[in-house]
Protein backbone atom coordinates (compact mmCIF):
# COMPACT_ATOMS: atom_id res chain seq x y z
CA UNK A 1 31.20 20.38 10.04
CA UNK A 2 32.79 19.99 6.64
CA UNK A 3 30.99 20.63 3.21
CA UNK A 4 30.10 17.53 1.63
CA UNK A 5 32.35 18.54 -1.53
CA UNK A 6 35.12 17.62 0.93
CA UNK A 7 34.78 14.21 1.36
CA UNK A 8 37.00 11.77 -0.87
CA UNK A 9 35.88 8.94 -1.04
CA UNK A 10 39.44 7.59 -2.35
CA UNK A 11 40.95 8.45 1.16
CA UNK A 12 38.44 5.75 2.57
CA UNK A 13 39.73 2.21 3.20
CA UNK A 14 39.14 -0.10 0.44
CA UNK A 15 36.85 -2.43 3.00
CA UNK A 16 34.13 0.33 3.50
CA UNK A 17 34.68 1.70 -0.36
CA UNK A 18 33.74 -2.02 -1.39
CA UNK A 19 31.19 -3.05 1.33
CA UNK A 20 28.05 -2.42 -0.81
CA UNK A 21 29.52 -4.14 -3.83
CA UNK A 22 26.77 -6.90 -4.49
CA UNK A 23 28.56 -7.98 -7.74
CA UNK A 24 31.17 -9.53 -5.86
CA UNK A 25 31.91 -13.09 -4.23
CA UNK A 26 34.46 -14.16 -1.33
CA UNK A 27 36.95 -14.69 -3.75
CA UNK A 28 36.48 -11.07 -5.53
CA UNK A 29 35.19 -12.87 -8.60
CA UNK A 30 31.71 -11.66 -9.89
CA UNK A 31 28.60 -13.84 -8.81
CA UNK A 32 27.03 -15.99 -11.66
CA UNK A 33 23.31 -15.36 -12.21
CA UNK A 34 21.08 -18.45 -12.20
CA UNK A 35 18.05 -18.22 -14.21
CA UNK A 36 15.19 -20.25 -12.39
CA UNK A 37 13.64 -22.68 -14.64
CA UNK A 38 9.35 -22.63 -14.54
CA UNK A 39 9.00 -25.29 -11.82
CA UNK A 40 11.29 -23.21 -9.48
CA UNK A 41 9.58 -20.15 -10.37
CA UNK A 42 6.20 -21.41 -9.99
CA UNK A 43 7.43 -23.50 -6.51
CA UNK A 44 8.88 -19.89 -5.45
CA UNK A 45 5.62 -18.02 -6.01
CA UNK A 46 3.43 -20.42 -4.47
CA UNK A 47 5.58 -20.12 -1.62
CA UNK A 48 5.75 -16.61 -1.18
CA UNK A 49 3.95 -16.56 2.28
CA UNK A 50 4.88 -12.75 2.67
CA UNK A 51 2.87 -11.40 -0.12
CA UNK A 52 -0.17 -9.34 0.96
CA UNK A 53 -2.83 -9.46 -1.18
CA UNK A 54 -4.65 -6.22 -2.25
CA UNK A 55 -8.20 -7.82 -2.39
CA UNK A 56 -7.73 -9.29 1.26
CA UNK A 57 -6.56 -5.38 2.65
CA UNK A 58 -9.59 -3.84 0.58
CA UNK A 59 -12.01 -6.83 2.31
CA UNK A 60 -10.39 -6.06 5.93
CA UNK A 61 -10.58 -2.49 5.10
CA UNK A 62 -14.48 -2.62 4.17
CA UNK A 63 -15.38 -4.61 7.20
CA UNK A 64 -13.43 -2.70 9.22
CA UNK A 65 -15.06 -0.19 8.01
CA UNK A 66 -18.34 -1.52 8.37
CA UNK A 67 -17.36 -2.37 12.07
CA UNK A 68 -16.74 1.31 12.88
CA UNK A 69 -20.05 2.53 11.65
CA UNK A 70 -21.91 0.02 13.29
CA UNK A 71 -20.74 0.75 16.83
CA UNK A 72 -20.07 4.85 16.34
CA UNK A 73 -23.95 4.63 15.64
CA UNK A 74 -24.87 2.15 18.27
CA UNK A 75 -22.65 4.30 20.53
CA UNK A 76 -24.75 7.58 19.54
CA UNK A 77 -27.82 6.16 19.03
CA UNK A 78 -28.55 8.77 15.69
CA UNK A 79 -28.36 7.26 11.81
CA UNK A 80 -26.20 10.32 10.77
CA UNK A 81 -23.25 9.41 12.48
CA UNK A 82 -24.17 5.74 11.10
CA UNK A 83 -23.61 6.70 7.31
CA UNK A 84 -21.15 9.27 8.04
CA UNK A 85 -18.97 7.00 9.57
CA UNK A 86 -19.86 4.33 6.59
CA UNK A 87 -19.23 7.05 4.00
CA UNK A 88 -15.92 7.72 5.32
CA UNK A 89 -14.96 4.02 5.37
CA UNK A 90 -16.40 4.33 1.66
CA UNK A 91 -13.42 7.12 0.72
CA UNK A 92 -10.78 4.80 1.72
CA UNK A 93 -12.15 1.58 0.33
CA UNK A 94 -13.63 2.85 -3.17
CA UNK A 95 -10.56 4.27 -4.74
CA UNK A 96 -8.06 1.06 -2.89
CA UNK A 97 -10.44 -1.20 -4.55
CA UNK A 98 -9.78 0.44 -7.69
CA UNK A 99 -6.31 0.68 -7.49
CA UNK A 100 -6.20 -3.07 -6.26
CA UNK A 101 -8.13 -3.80 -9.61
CA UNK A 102 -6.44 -1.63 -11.84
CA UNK A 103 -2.57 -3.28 -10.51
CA UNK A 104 -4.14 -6.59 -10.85
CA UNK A 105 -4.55 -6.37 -14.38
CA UNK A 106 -3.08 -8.45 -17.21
CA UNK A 107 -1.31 -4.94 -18.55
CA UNK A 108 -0.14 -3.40 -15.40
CA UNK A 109 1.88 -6.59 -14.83
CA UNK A 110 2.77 -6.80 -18.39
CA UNK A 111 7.04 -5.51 -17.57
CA UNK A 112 8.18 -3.82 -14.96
CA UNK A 113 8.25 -0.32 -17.15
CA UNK A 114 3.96 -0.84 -17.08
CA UNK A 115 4.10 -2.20 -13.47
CA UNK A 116 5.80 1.05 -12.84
CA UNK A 117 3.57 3.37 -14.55
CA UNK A 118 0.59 1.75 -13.23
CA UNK A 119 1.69 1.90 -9.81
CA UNK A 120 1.82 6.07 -10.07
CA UNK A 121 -1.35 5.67 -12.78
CA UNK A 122 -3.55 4.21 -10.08
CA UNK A 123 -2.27 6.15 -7.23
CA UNK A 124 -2.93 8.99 -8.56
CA UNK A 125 -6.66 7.59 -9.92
CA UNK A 126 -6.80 6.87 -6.11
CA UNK A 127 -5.72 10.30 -4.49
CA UNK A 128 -8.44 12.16 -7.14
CA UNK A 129 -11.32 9.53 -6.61
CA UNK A 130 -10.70 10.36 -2.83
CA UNK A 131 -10.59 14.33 -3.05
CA UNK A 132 -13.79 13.51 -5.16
CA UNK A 133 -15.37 11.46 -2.76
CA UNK A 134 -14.80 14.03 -0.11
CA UNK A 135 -16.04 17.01 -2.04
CA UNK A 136 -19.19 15.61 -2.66
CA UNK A 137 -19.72 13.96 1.19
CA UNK A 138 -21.24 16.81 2.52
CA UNK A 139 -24.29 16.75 -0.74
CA UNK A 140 -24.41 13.00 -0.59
CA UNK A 141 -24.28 12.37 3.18
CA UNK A 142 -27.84 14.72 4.94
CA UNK A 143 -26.75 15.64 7.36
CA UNK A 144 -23.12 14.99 7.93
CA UNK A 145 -21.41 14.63 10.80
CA UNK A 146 -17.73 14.85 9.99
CA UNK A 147 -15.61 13.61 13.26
CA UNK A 148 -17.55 10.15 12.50
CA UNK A 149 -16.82 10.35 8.83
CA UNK A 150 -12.92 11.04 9.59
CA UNK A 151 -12.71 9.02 12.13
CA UNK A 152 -13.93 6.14 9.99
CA UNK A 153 -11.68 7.06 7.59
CA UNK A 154 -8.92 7.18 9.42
CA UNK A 155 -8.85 3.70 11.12
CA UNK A 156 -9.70 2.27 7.71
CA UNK A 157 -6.56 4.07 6.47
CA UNK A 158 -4.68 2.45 9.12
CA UNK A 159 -5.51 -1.25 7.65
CA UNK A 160 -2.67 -0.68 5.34
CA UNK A 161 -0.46 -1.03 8.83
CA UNK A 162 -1.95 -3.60 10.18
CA UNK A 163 -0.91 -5.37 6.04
CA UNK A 164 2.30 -5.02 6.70
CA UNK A 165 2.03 -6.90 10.35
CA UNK A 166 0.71 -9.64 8.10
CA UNK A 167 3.87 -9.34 5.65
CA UNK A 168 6.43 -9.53 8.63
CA UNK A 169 4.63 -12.18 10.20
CA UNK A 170 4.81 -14.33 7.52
């Protein structure tokens, strides 16, 4: 195996040099940028079937949620595994429902450079809202019973897979 300081990229072919050039056309020529005028830009967002809305995967995720609690406690017969299971569905669907408010805001979407910081701003609200939420489960939550609070949270975590289904499907 050679070091990667070996490589020349200059002995390469011009076709695989230039394959990832986006800038150019057929003819070599650069490609003209079209700006859309506000009827095509509104026509293009309405659309925009693959968009997945953060309020509809924070509703599935709640009654998904909801769904799991319901039958771990019908399945047990006992009220702790009930709310534990409902808590846990409660660590994963408090802080995403913040997030999804926070990144629908008027500011976040106010240029990319804000859409950018808001993205990390509200992950990051998310990630310490969740450590939060699991610190205090075991003073809220008398008494817990943790498999049915991770389980919970786990399938509810896995809503954000079942988003993307929706996105490709589209």
């Amino acid at each position: 195996m050679r070091p990667l300081s070996s490589y020349n990229p200059a002995a390469l072919p011009d076709a695989s040099v230039n394959a990832w050039n986006d800038d150019d056309t057929d003819d070599g020529g650069p490609v003209p940028f079209k700006a859309l005028t506000r009827e095509q830009a509104r026509e293009l967002a309405a659309n925009d079937r693959h968009a997945v809305r953060p309020w509809r995967v924070v509703a599935v995720q709640a009654a998904v949620g909801l769904g799991v609690a319901v039958l771990s406690g019908a399945a047990f017969g006992r009220m702790d595994v009930f709310w534990s299971a409902l808590y846990g569905a409660g660590v994963v669907v408090v802080p995403a429902a913040l997030m999804a408010r926070g990144m629908t805001s008027v500011f976040t979407s106010a240029s990319p450079l804000t859409s950018a910081v808001g993205v990390m701003g509200w992950e990051m609200v998310k990630i310490v809202v969740s450590i939060l939420l699991l610190g205090l489960a075991p003073k809220i939550v008398q008494p817990l019973v943790w498999p049915a609070l991770l389980a919970a949270l786990v399938v509810c975590i896995k809503v954000y897979w079942v988003a993307l289904a929706w996105r490709r499907r589209g």
